[in-house]
Protein backbone atom coordinates (compact mmCIF):
# COMPACT_ATOMS: atom_id res chain seq x y z
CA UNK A 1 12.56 -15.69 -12.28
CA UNK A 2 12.85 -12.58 -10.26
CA UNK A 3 9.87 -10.04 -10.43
CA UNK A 4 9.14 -6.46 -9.19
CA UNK A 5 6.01 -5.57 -8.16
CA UNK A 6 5.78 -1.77 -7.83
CA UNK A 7 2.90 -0.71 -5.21
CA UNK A 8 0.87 1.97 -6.54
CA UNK A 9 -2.92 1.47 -5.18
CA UNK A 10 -3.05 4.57 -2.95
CA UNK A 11 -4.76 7.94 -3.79
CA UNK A 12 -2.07 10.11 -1.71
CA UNK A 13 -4.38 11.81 0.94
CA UNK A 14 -1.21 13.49 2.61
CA UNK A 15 -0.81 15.30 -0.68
CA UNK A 16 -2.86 18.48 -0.95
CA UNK A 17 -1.52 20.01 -3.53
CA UNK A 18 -2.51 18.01 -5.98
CA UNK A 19 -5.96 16.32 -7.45
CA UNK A 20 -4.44 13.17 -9.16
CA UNK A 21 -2.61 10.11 -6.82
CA UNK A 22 0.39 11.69 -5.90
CA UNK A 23 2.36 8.43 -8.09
CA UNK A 24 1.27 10.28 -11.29
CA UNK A 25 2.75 13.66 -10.49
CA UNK A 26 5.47 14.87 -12.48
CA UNK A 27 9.15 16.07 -10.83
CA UNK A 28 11.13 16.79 -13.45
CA UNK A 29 8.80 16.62 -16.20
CA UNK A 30 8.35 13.30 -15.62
CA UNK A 31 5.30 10.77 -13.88
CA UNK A 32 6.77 9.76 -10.05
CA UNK A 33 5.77 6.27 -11.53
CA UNK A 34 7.29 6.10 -14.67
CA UNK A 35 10.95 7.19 -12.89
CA UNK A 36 10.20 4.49 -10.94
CA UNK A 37 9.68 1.99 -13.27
CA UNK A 38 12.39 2.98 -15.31
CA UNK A 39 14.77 2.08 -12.52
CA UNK A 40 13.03 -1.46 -12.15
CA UNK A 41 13.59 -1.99 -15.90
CA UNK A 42 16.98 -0.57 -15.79
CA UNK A 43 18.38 -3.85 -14.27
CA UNK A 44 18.96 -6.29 -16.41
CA UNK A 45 17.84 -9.29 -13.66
CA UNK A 46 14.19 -8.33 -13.45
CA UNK A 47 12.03 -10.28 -15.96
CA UNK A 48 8.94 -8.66 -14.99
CA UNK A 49 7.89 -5.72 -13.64
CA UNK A 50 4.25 -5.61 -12.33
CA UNK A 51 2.71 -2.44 -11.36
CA UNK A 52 -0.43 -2.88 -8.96
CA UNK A 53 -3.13 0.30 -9.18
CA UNK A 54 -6.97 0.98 -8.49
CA UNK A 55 -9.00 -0.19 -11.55
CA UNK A 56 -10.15 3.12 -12.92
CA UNK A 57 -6.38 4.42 -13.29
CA UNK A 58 -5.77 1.77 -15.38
CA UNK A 59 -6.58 3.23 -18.85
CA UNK A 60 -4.36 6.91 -17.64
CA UNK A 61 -1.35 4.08 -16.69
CA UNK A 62 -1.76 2.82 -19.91
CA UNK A 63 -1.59 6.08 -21.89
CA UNK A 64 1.24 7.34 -19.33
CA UNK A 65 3.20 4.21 -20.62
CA UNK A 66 2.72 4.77 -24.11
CA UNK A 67 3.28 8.93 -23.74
CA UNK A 68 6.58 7.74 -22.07
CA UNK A 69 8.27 5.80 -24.77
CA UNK A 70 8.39 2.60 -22.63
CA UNK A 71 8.96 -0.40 -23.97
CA UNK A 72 6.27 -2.64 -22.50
CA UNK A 73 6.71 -6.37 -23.12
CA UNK A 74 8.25 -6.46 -19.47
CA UNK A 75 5.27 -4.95 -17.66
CA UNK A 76 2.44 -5.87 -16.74
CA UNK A 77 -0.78 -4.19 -14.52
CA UNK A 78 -3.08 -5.45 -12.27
CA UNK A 79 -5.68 -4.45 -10.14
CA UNK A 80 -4.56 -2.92 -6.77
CA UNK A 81 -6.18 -3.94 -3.66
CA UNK A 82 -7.97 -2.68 -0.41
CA UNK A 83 -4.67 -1.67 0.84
CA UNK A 84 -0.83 -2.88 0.48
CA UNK A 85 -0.33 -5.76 0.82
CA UNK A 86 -3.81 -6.87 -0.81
CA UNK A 87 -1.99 -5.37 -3.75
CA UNK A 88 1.14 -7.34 -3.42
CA UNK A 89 -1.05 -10.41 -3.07
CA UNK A 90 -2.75 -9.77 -6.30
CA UNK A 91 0.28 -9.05 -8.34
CA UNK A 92 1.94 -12.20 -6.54
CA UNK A 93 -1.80 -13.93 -7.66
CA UNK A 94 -1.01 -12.48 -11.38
CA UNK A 95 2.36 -13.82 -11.31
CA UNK A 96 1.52 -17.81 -10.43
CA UNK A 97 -1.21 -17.36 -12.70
CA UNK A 98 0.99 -17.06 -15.81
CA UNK A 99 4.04 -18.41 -14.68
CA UNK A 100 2.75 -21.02 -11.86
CA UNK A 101 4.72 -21.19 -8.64
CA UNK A 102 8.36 -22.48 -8.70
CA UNK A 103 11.47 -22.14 -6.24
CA UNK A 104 13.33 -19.96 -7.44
CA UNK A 105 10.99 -16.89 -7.64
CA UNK A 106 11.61 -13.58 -6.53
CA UNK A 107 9.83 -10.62 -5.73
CA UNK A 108 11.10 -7.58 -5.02
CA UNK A 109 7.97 -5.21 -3.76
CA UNK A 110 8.68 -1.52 -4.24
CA UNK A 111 6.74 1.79 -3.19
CA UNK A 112 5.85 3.77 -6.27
CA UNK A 113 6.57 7.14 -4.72
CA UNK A 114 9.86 5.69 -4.16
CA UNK A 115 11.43 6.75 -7.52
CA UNK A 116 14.83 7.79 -6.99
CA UNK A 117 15.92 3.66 -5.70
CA UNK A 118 19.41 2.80 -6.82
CA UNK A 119 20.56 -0.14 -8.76
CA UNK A 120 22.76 -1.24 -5.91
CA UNK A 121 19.96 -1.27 -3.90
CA UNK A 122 17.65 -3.64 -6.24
CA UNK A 123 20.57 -5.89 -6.86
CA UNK A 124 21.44 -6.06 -3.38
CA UNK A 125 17.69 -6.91 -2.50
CA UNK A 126 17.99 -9.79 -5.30
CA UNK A 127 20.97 -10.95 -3.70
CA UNK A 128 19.52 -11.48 -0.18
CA UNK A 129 16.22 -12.56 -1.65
CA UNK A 130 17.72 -15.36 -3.33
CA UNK A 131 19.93 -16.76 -0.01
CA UNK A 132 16.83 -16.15 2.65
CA UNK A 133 13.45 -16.01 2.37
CA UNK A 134 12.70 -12.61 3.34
CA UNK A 135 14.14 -9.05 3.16
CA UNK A 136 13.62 -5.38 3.89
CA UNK A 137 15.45 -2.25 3.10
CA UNK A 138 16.99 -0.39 5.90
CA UNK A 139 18.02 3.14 7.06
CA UNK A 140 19.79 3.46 10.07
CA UNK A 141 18.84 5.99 11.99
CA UNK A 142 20.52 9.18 12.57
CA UNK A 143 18.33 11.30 14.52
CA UNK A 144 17.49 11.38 17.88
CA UNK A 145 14.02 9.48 18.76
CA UNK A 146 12.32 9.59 21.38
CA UNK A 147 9.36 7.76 22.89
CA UNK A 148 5.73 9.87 23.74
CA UNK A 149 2.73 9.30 24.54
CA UNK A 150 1.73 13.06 23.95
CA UNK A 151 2.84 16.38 25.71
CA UNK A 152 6.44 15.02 27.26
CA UNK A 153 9.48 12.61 26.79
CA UNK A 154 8.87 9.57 28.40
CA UNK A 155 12.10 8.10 26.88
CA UNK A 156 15.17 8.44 24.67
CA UNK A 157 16.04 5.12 22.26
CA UNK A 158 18.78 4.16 21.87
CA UNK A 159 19.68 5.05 18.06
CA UNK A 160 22.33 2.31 17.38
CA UNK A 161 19.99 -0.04 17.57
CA UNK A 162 17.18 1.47 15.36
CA UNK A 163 16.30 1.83 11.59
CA UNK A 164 14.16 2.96 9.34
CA UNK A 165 12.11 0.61 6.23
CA UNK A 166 12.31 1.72 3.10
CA UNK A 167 11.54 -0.77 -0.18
CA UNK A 168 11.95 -2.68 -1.89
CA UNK A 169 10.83 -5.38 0.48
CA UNK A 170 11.89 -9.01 -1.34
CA UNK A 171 10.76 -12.43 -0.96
CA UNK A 172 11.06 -15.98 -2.24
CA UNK A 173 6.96 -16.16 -3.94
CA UNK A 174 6.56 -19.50 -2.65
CA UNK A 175 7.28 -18.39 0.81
CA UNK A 176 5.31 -14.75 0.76
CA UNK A 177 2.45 -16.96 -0.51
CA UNK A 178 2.61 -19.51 2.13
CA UNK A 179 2.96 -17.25 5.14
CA UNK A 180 0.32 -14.86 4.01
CA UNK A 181 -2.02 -17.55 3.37
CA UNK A 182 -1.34 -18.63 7.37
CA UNK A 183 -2.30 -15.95 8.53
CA UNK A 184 -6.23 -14.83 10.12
CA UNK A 185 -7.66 -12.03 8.97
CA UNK A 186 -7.53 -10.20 11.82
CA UNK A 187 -3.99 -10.70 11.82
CA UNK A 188 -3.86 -9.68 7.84
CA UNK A 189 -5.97 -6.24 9.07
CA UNK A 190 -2.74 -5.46 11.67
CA UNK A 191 0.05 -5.51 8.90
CA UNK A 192 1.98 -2.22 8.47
CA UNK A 193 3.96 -3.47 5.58
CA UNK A 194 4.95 -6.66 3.69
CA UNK A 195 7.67 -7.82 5.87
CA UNK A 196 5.47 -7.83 8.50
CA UNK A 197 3.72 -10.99 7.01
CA UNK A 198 7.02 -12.73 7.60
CA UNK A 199 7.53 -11.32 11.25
CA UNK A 200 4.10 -12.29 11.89
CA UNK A 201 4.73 -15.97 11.22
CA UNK A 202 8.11 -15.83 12.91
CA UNK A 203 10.15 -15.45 10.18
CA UNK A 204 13.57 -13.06 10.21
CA UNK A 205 13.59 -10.71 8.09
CA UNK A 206 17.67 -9.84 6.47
CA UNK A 207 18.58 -6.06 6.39
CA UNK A 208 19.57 -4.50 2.99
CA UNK A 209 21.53 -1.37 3.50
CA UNK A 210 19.15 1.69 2.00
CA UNK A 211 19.61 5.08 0.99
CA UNK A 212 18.30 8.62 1.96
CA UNK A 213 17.82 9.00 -1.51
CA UNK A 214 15.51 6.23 -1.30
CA UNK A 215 13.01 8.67 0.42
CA UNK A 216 9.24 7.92 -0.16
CA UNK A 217 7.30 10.88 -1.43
CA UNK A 218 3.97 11.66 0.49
CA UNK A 219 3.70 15.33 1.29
CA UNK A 220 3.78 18.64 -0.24
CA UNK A 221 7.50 19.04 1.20
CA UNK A 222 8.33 15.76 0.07
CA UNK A 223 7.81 16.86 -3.10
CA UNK A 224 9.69 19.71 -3.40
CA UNK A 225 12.66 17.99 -2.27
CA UNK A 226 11.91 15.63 -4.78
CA UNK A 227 11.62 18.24 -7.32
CA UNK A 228 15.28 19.10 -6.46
CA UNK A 229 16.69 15.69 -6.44
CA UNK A 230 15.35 15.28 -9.84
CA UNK A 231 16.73 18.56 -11.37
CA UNK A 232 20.49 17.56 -9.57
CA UNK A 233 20.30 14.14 -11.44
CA UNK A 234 19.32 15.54 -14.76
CA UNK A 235 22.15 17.61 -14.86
CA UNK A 236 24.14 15.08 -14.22
């Protein structure tokens, strides 16, 4: 079976301008999450969508869901956890729970504020999932970086040779559940995302080709931009 889990645990402290987690704010006249969802359920291949969140926003997900026309017999919520990839691990904990650990199994692991992913990119990330155990979506840079310590260049990177993650971020269950389960704790605390579980065990990670579209929302300008994106696409 191939499964999304869609991230959405965080309260969205970079986000000022608003008093609700920035994954329920509306661009468009429309929830961040619930475009993001939408996308998820838009592909045929997904069986199950799981959407991870703090406890007390279940009941407002629930209502959102319900306010939004969505047919729900494909999603499913569960408790988020102390930080990303606890939440992963407790959707991937829902998942063998009900449908017990086989193969075959895919997750595809998504940002929430990530609403404007493209089909090609989910299929794509089902496609590698499914011939290697791990893999991340990929930007390649276009900019200029530089390394600093603070206050002057100390060097220029070489761009050709650098990218930038986006999700979804998909793996075979079996194998997420195996190298996470390796791992210390103090190892667990030094994880910046969920392919890092499989670098951290040695594991490659393939590259899916992203999208700048695929941006993740987390600031005030973020969200104007996203604002925009949203009003091009409805007019479309």
């Amino acid at each position: 079976m191939v499964f999304a889990g869609i991230v959405a645990g965080g309260c969205g402290s970079r986000m000022t301008c608003s008093e609700i987690p920035k994954q329920f704010i509306e661009i468009g006249g429309e929830a961040i999450i619930i475009r993001t969802l939408k996308s998820f359920l838009a592909v045929g291949e997904i069986d199950m969508v799981y959407i991870g969140i703090k406890a007390d926003w279940h009941d407002y997900m629930d209502k959102l869901l319900a306010r939004s026309d969505i047919e729900t017999s494909r999603v499913c919520i569960v408790d988020g956890g102390s930080d990303r990839n606890g939440t992963v691990m407790n959707i991937v904990g829902a998942i063998t729970e009900r449908f017990g650990e086989n193969d075959d199994d895919i997750i595809l692991t998504h940002d929430a504020v990530r609403p404007f992913v493209s089909d090609k990119i989910i299929r794509d990330n089902i496609s590698a999932a499914a011939k290697f155990s791990a893999c991340g979506t990929y930007l390649h840079a276009v900019d200029t970086i530089v390394r600093s310590d603070g206050g002057i260049v100390e060097s220029v990177l070489d761009r050709s040779c650098l990218f930038q993650a986006q999700t979804p971020q998909s793996f075979g269950v079996k194998a997420l559940r195996k190298c996470y389960s390796g791992l210390s704790d103090e190892k667990k605390a030094l994880l910046t995302d969920t392919c890092s579980i499989f670098t951290a065990c040695g594991k490659d990670i393939h590259i899916v080709e992203g999208d700048v579209l695929n941006f993740k929302i987390t600031t005030n300008n973020d969200l104007i931009l996203a604002n925009a994106v949203a009003g091009v696409l409805s007019d479309k």
